[in-house]
C-alpha atoms as a PDB file:
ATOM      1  CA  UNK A   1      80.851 210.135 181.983  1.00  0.00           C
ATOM      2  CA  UNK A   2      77.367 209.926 182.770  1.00  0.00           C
ATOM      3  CA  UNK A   3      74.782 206.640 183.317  1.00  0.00           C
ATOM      4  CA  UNK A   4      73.386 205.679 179.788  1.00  0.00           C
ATOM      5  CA  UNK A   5      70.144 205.273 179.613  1.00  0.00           C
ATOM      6  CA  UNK A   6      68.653 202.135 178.399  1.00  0.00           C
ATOM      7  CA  UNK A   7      66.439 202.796 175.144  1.00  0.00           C
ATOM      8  CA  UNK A   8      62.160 202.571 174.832  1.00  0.00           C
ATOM      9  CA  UNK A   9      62.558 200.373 172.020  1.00  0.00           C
ATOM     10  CA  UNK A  10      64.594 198.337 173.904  1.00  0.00           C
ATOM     11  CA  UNK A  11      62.795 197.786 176.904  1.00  0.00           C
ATOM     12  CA  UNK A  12      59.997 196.821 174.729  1.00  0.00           C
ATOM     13  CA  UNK A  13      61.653 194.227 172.498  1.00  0.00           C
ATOM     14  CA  UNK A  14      63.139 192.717 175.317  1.00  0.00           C
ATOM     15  CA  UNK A  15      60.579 192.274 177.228  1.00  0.00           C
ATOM     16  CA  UNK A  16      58.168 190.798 174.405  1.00  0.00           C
ATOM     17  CA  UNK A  17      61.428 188.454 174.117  1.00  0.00           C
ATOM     18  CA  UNK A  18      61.124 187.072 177.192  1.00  0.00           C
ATOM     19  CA  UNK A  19      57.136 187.198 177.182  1.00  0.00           C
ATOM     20  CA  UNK A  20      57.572 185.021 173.837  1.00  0.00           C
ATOM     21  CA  UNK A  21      60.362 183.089 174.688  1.00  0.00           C
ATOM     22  CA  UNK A  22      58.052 182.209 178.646  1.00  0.00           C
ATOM     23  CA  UNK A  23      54.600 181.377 176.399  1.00  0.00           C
ATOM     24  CA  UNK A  24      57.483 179.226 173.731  1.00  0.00           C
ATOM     25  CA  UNK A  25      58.789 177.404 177.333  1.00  0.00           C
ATOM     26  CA  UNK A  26      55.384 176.568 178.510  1.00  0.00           C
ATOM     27  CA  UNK A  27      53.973 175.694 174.710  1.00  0.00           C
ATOM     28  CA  UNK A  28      57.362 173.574 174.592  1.00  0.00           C
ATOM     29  CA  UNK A  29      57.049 170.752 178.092  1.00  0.00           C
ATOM     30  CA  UNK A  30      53.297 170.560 177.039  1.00  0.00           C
ATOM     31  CA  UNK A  31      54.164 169.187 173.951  1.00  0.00           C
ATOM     32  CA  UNK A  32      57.145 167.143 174.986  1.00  0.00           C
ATOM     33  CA  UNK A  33      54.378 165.866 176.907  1.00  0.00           C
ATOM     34  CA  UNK A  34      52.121 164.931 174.360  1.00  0.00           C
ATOM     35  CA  UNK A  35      53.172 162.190 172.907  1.00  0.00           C
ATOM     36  CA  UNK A  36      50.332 161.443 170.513  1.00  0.00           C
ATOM     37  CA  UNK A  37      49.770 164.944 169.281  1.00  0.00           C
ATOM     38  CA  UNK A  38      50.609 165.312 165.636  1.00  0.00           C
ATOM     39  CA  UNK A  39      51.156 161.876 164.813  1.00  0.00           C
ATOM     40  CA  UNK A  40      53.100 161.585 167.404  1.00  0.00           C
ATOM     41  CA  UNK A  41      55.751 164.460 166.759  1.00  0.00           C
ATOM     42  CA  UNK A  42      54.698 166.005 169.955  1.00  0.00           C
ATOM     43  CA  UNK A  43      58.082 165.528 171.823  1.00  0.00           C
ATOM     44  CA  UNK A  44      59.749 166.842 168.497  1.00  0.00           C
ATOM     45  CA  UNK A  45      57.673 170.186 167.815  1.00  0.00           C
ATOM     46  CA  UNK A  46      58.124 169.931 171.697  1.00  0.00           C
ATOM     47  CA  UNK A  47      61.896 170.005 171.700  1.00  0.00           C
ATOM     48  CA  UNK A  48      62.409 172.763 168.719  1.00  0.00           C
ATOM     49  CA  UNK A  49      59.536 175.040 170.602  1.00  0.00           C
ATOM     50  CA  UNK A  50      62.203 174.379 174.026  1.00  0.00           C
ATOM     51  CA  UNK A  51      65.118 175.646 171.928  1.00  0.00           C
ATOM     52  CA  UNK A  52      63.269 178.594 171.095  1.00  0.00           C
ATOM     53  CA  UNK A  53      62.571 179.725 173.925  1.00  0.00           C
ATOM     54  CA  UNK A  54      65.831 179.270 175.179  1.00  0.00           C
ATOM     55  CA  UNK A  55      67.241 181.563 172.167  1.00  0.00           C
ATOM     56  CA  UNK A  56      63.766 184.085 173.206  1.00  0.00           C
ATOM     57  CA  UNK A  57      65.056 184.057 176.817  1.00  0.00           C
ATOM     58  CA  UNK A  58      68.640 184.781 175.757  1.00  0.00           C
ATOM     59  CA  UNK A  59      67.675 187.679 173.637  1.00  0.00           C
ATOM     60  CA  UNK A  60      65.189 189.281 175.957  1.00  0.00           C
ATOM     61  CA  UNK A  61      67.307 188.886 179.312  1.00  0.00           C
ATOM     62  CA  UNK A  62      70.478 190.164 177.033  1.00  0.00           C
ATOM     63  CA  UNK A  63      68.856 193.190 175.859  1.00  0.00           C
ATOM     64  CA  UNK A  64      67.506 194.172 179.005  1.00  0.00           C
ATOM     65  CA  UNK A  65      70.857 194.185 180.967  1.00  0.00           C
ATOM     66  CA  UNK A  66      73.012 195.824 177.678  1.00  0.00           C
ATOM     67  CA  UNK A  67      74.919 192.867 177.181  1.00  0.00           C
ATOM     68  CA  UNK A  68      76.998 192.958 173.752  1.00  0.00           C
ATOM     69  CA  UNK A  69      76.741 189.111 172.682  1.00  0.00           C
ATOM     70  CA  UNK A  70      72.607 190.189 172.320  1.00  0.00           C
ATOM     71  CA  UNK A  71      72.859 192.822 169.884  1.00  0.00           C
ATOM     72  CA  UNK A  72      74.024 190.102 167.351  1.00  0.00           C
ATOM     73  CA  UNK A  73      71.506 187.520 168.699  1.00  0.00           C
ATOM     74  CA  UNK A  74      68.657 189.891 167.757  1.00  0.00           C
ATOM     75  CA  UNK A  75      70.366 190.616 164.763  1.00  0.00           C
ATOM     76  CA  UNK A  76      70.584 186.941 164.004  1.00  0.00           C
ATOM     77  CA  UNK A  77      66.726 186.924 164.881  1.00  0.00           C
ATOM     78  CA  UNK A  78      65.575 189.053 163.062  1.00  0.00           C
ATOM     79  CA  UNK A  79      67.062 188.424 159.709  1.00  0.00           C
ATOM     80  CA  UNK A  80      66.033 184.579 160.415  1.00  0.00           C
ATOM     81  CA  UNK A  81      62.660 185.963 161.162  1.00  0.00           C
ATOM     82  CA  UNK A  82      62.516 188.356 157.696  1.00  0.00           C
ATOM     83  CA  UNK A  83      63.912 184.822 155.927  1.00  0.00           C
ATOM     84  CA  UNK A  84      60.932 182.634 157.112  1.00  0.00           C
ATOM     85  CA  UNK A  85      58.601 184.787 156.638  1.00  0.00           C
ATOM     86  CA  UNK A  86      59.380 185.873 152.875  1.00  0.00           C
ATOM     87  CA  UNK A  87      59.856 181.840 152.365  1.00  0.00           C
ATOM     88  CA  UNK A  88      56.050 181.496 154.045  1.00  0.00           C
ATOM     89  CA  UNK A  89      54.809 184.420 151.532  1.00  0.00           C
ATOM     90  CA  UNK A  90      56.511 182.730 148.638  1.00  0.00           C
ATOM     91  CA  UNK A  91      55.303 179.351 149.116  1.00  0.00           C
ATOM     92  CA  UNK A  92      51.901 180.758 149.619  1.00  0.00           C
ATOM     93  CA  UNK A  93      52.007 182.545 145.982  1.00  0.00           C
ATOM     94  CA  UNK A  94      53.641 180.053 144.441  1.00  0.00           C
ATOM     95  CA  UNK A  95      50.892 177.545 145.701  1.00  0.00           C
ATOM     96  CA  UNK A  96      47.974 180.042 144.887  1.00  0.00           C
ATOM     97  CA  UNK A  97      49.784 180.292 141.161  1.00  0.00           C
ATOM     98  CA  UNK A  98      49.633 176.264 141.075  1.00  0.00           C
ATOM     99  CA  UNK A  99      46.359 176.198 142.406  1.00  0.00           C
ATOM    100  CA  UNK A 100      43.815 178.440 140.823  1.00  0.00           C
ATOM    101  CA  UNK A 101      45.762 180.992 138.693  1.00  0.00           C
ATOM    102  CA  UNK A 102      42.880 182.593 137.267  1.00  0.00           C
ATOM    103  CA  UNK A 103      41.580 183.764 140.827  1.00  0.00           C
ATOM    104  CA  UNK A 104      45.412 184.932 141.395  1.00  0.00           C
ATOM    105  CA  UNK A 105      45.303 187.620 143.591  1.00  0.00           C
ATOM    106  CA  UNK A 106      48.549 189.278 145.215  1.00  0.00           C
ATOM    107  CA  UNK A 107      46.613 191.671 147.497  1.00  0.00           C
ATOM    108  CA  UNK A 108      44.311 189.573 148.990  1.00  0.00           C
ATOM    109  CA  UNK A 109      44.577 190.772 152.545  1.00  0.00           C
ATOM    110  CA  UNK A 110      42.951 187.366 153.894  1.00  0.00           C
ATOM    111  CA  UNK A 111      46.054 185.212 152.856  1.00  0.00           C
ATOM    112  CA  UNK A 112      49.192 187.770 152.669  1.00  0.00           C
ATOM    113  CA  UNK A 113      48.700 190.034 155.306  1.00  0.00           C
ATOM    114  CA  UNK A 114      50.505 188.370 158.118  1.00  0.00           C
ATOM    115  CA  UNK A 115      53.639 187.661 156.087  1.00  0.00           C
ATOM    116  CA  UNK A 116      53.859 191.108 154.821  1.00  0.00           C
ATOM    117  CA  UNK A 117      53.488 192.756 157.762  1.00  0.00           C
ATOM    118  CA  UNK A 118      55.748 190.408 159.760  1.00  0.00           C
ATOM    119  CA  UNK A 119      58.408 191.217 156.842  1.00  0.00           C
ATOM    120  CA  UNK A 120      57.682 194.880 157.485  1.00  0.00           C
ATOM    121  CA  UNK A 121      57.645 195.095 161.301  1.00  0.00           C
ATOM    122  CA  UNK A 122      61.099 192.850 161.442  1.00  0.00           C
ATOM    123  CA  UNK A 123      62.521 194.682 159.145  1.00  0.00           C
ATOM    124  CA  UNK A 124      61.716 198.287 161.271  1.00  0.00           C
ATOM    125  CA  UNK A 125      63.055 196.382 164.336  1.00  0.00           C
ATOM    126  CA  UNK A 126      66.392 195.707 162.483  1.00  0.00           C
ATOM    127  CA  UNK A 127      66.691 198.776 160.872  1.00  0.00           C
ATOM    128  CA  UNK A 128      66.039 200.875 164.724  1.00  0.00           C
ATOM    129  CA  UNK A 129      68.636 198.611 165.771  1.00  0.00           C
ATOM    130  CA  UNK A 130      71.421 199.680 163.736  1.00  0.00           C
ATOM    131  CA  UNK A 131      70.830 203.292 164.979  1.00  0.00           C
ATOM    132  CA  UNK A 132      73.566 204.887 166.979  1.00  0.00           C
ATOM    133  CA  UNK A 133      71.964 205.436 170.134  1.00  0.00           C
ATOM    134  CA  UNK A 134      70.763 201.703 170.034  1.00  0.00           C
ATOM    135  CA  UNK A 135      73.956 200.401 168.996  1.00  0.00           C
ATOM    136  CA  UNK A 136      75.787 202.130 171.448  1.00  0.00           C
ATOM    137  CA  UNK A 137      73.651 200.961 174.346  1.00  0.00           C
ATOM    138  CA  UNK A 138      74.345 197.315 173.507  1.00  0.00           C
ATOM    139  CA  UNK A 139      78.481 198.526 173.334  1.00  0.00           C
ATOM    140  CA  UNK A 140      78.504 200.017 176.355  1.00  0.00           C
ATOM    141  CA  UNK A 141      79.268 203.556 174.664  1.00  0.00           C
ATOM    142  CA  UNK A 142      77.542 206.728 175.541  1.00  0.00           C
ATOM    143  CA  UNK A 143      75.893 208.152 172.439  1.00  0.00           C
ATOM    144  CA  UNK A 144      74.203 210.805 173.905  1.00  0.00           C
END
């Protein structure tokens, strides 16, 4: 049997994981930190940012060494990801409908970009990994 070979797409993802989940650690003790930022919800937003980055690390270190546990935590991710960001979209058409429904626009790039193509990139990232080779990297199997 020979050496699998850990995937591109991979590599990539898990090291933006742990890139994202280092910036969310740092962001996290500076606000724990900051007691009077935010009215004072500092140390909260501080706490949430900590766990985060703990679940970023996880991920990212997990994907990178092909453990099996981190196929599901990035599948977790994402679809948590794809869920926050449609409920961000939403909200924002539902509060441009409320607002000023005769300016109602739903492709105004300015507003609904970053949702859309959050929804969009997530969902590419889930859907490369449920392919075989991917799958089979996180299993231990050799799909080549």
């Amino acid at each position: 049997m020979t050496e699998q070979s850990t995937p591109v797409g991979v590599v990539l993802i898990g090291i933006f994981f742990v890139l994202f989940g280092l910036s969310s650690l740092y962001g996290g003790f500076r606000l724990v930190l900051m007691p009077s930022w935010a009215g004072g919800l500092g140390p909260l937003i501080g706490i949430a940012l900590l766990a985060a980055a703990a679940i970023e690390l996880s991920f990212g270190i997990g994907s990178l060494l092909a453990r099996p546990w981190a196929w599901i935590l990035g599948i977790l991710i994402l679809v948590f990801c794809i869920l926050i960001q449609s409920v961000i979209l939403i909200s924002w058409i539902r509060a441009d409908l409320l607002n000023d429904p005769g300016e109602f626009s739903l492709f105004s790039p300015d507003v609904y970009f970053w949702p859309v193509f959050m929804i969009i990139l997530t969902a590419a990232v889930l859907y490369y990994f449920y392919q075989p080779h991917v799958r089979g990297y996180f299993s231990g199997l050799n799909k080549e």
